[in-house]
N, C-alpha and C. Protein backbone atom coordinates (compact mmCIF):
# COMPACT_ATOMS: atom_id res chain seq x y z
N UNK A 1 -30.15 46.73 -59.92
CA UNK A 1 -29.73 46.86 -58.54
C UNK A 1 -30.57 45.96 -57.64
N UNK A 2 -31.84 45.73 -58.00
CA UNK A 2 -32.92 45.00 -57.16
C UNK A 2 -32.25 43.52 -57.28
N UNK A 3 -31.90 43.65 -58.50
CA UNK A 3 -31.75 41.85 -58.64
C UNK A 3 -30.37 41.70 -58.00
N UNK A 4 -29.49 42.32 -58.09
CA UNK A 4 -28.79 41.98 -57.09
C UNK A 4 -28.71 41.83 -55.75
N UNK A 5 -29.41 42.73 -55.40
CA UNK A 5 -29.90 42.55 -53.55
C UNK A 5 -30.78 41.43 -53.78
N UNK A 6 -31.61 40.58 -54.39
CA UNK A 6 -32.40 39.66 -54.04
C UNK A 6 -31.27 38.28 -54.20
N UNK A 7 -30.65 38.35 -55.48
CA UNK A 7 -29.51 37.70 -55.33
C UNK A 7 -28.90 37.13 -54.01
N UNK A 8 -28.10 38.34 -53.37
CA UNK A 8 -27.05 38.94 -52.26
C UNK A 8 -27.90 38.17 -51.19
N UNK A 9 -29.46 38.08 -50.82
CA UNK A 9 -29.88 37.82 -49.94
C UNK A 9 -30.00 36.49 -50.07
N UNK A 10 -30.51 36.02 -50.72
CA UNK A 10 -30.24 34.52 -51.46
C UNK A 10 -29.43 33.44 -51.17
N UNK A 11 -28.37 33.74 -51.40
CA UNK A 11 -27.10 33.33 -51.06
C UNK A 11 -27.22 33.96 -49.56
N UNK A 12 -26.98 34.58 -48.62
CA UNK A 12 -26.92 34.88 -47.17
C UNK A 12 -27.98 33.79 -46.49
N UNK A 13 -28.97 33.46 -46.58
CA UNK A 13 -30.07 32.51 -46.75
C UNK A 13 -28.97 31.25 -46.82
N UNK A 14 -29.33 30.92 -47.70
CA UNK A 14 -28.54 29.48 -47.90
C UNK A 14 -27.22 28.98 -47.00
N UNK A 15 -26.63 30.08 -47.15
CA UNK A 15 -25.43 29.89 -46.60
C UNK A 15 -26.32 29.88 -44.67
N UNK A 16 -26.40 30.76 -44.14
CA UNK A 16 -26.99 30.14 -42.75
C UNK A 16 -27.72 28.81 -42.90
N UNK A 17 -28.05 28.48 -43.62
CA UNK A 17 -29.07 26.91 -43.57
C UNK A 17 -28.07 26.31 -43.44
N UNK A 18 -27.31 26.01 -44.78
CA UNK A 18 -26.21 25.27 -44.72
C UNK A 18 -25.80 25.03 -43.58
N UNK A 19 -25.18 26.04 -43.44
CA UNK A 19 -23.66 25.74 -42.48
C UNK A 19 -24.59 25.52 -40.75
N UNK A 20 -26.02 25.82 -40.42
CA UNK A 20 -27.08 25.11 -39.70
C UNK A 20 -26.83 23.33 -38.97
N UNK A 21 -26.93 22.90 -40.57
CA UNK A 21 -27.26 21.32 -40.98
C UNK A 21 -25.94 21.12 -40.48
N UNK A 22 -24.62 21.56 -41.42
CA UNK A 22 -23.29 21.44 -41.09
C UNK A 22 -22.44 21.16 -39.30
N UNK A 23 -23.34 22.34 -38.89
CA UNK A 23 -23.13 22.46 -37.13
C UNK A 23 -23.71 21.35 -36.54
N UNK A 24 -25.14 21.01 -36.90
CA UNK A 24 -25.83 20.28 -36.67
C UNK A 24 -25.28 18.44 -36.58
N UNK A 25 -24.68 17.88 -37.53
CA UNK A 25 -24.22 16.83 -38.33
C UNK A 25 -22.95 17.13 -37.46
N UNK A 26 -21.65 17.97 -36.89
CA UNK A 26 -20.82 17.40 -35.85
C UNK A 26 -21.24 17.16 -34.70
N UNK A 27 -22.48 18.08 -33.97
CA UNK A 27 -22.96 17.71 -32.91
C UNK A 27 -23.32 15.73 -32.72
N UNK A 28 -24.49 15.65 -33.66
CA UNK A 28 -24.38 14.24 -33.88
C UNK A 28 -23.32 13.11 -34.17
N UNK A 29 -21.80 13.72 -34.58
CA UNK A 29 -21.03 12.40 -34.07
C UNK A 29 -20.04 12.67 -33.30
N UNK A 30 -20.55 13.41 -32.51
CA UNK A 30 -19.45 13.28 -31.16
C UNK A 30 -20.11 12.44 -30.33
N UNK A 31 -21.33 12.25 -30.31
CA UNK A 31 -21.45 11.15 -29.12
C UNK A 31 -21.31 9.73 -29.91
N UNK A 32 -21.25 9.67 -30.96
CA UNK A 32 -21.09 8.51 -31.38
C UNK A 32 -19.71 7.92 -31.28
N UNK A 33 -18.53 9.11 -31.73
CA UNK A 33 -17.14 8.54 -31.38
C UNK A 33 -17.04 8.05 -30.63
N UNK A 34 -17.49 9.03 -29.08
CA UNK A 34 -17.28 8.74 -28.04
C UNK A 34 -18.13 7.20 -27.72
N UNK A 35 -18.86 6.59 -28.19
CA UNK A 35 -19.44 5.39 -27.80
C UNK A 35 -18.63 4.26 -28.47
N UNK A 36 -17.78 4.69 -29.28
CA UNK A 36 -16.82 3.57 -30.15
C UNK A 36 -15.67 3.52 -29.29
N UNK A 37 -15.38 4.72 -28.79
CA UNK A 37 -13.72 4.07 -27.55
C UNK A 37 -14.33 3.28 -26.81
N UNK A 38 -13.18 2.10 -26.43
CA UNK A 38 -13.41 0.93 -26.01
C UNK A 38 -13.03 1.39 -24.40
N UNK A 39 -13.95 1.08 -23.42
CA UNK A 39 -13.04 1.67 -22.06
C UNK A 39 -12.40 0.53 -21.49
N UNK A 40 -11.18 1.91 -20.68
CA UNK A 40 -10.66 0.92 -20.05
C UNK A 40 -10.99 0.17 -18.58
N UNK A 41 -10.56 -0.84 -18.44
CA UNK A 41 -10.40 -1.64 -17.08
C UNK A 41 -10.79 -0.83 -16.20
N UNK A 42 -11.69 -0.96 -15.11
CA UNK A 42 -11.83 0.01 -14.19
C UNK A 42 -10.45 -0.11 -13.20
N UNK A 43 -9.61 0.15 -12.37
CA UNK A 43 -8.47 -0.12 -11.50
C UNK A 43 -9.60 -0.62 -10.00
N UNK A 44 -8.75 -1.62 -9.71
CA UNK A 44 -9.49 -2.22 -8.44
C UNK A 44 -8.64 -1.86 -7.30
N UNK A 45 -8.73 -1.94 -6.12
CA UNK A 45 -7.81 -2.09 -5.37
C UNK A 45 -8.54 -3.01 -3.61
N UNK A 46 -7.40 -3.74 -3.30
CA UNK A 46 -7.86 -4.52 -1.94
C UNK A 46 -6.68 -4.05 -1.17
N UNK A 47 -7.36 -4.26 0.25
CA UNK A 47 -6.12 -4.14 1.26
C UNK A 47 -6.41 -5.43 2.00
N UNK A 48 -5.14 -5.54 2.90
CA UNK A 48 -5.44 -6.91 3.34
C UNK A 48 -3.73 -7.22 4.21
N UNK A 49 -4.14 -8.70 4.91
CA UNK A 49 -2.70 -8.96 5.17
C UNK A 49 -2.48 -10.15 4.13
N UNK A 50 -1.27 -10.78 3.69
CA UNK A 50 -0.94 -11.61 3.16
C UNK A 50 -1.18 -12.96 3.63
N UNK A 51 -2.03 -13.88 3.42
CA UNK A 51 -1.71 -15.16 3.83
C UNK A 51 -1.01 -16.41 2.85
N UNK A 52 -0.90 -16.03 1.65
CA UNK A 52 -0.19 -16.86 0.76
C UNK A 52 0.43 -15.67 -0.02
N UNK A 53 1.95 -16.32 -0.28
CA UNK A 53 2.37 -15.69 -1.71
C UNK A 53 3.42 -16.70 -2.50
N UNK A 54 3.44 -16.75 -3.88
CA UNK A 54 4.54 -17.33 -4.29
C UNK A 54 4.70 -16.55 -5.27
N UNK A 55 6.30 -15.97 -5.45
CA UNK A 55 7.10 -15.12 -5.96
C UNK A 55 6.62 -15.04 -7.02
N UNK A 56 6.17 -13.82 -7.53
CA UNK A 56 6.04 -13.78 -9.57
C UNK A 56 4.92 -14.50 -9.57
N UNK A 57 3.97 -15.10 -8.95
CA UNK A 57 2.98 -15.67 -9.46
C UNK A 57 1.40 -15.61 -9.21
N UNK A 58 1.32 -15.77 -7.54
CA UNK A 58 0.35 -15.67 -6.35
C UNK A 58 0.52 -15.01 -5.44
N UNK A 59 -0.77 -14.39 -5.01
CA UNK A 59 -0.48 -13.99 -3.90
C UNK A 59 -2.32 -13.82 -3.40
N UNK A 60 -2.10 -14.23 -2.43
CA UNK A 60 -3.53 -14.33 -1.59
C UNK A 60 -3.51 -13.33 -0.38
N UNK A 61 -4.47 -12.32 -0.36
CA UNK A 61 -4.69 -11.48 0.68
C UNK A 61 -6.09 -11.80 1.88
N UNK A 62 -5.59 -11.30 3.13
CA UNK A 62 -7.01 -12.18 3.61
C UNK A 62 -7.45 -10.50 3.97
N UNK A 63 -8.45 -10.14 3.86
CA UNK A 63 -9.15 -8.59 3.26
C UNK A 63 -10.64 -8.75 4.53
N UNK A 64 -10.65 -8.10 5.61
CA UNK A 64 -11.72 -7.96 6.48
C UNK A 64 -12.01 -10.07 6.90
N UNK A 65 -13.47 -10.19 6.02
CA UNK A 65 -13.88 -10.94 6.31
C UNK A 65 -13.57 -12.45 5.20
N UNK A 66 -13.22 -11.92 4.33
CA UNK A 66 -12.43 -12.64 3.19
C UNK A 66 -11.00 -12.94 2.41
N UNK A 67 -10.69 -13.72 1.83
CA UNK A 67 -9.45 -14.26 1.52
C UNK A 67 -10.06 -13.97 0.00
N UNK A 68 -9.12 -13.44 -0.68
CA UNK A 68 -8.69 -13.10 -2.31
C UNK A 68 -7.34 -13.61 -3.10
N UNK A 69 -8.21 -13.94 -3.72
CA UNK A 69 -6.44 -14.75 -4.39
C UNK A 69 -6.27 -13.86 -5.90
N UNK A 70 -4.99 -13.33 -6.50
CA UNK A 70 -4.90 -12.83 -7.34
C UNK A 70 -3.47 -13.44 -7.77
N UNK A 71 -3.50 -13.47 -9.31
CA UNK A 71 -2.44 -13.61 -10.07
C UNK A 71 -1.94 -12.42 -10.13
N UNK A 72 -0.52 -12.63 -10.29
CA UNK A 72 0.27 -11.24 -10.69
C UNK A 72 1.01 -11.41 -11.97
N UNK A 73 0.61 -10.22 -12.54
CA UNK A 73 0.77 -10.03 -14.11
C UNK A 73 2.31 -9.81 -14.04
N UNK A 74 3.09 -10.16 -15.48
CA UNK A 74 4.35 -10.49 -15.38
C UNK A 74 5.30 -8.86 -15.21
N UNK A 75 4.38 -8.09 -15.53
CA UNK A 75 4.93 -6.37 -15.15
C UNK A 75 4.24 -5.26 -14.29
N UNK A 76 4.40 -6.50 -13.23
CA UNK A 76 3.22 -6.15 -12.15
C UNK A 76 4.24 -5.33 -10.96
N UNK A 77 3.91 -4.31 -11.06
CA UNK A 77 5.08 -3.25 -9.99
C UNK A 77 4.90 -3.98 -8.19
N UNK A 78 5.89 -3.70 -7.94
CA UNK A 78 6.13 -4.29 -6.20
C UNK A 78 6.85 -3.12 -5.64
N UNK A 79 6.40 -2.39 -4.61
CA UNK A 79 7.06 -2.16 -3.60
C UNK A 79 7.13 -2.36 -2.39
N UNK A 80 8.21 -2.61 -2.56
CA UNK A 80 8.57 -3.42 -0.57
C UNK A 80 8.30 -5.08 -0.70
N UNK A 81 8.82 -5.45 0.48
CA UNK A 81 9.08 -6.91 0.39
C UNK A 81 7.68 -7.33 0.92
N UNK A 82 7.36 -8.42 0.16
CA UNK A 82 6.32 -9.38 -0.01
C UNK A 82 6.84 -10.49 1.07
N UNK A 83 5.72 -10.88 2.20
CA UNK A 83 6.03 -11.80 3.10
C UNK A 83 4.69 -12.32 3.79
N UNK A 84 4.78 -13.42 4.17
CA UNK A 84 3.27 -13.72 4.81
C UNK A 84 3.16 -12.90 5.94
N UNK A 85 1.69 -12.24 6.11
CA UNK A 85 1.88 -11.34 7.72
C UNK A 85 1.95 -9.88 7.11
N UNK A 86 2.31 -9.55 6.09
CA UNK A 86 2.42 -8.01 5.95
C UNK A 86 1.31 -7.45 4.80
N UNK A 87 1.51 -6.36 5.79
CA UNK A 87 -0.12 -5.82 5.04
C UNK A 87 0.17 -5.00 3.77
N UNK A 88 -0.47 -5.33 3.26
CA UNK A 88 -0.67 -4.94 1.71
C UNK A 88 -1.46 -4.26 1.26
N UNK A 89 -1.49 -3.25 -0.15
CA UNK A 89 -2.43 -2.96 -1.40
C UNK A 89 -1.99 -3.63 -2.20
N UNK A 90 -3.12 -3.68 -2.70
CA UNK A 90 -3.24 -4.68 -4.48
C UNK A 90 -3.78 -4.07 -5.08
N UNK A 91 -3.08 -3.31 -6.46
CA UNK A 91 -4.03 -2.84 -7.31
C UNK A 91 -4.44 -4.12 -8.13
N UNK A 92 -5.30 -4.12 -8.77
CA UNK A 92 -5.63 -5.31 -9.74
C UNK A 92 -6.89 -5.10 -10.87
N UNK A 93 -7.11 -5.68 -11.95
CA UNK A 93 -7.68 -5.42 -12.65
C UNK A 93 -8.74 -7.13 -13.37
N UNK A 94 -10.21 -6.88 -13.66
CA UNK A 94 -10.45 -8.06 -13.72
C UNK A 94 -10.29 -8.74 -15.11
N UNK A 95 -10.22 -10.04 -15.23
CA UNK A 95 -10.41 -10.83 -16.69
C UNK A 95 -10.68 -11.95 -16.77
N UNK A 96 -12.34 -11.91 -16.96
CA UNK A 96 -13.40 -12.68 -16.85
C UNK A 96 -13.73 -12.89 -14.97
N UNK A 97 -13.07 -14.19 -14.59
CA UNK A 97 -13.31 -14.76 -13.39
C UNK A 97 -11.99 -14.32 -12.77
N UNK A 98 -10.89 -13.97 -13.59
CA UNK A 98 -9.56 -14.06 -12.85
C UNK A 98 -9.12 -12.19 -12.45
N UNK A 99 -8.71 -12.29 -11.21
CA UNK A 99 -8.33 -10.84 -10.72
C UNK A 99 -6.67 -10.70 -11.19
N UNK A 100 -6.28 -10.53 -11.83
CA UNK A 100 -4.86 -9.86 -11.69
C UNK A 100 -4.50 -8.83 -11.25
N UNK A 101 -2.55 -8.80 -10.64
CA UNK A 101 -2.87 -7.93 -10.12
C UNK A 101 -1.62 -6.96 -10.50
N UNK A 102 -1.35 -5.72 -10.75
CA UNK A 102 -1.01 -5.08 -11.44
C UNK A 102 0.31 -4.15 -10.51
N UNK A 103 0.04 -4.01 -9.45
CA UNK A 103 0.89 -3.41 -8.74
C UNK A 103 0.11 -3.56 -7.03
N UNK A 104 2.14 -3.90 -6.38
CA UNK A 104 1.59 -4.72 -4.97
C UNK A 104 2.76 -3.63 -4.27
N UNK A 105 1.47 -2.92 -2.74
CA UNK A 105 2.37 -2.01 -2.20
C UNK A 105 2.45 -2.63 -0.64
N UNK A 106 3.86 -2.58 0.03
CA UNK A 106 3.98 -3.30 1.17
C UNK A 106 3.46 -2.26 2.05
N UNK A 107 2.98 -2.01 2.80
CA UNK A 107 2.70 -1.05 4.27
C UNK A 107 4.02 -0.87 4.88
N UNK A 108 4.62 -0.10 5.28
CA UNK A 108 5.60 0.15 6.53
C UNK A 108 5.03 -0.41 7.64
N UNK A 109 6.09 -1.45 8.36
CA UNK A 109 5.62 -1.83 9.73
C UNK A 109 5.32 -0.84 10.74
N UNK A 110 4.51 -0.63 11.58
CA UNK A 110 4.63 0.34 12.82
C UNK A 110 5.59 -0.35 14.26
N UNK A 111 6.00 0.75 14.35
CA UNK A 111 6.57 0.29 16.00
C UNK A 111 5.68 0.79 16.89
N UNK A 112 5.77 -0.60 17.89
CA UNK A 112 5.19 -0.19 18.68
C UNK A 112 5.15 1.82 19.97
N UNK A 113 4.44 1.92 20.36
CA UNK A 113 4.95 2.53 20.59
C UNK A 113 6.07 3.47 21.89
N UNK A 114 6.03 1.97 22.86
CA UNK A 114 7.26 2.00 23.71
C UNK A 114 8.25 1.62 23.66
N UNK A 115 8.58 0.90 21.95
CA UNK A 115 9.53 0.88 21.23
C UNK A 115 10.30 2.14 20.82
N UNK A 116 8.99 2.94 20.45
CA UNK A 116 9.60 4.39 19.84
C UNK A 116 10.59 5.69 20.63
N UNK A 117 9.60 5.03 21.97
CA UNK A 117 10.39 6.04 23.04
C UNK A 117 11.64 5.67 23.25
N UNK A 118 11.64 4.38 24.02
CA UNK A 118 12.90 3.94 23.95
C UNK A 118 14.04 4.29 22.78
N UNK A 119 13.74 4.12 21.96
CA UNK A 119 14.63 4.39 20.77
C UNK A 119 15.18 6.29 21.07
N UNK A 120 14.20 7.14 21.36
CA UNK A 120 14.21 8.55 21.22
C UNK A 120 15.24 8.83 22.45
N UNK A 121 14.69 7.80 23.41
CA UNK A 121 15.78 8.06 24.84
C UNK A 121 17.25 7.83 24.76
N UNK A 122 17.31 6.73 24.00
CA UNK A 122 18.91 6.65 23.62
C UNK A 122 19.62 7.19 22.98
N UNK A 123 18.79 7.99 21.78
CA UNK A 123 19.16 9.00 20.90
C UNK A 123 19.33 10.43 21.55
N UNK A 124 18.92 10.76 22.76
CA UNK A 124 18.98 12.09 23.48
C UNK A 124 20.23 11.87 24.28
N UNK A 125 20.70 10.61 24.76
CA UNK A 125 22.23 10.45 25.47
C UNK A 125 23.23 10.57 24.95
């Protein structure tokens, strides 16, 4: 009976060590996976008004105190019409020296706003 309880304990022993080391050994490669995904692109974004664009290809924003020129990637989302004078977002992403740009959002023009009234006054007649 003794030798079996020394047995019994034996094995209970081992087995916590084990499975210890075991716990131990996934902790250690999770940070390693995680250092093997490659990250992605950070997303950039500029605002700006347009001072150059050519369709599908260029487009230059002039942004505070600076002018940015970005290529636009060939599945590069657009909304709203692209025109010199209208203010823009650019998302864009970098590669190497070159900014591309990934998706271009037009601003809604504002009316002025004794435009607006006017408009509201004719609409109340």
């Amino acid at each position: 009976m003794k030798r079996i309880l020394v047995v019994l304990v034996a094995l209970l022993a081992m087995v916590a060590f084990v499975s210890g080391a075991v716990a131990q050994d996934k902790k250690a490669e999770k940070p390693a996976a995680a250092a093997d995904k490659p990250k992605a692109p950070k997303a950039l974004k500029a605002s700006g008004t347009v001072a150059a664009y050519e369709a599908g290809k260029t487009i230059k924003v002039k942004a505070k105190d600076k002018e940015l020129a970005f290529e636009i990637a060939a599945d590069a989302k657009v909304k709203g019409e692209i025109k010199v004078g209208a203010n823009v977002t650019v998302a864009y992403k970098k590669d190497g020296d070159k900014m591309i740009a990934t998706a271009i959002s037009v601003a809604a023009e504002k009316k002025p706003k004794a435009e607006k009234k006017a408009v509201k006054k004719e609409e109340k007649k």
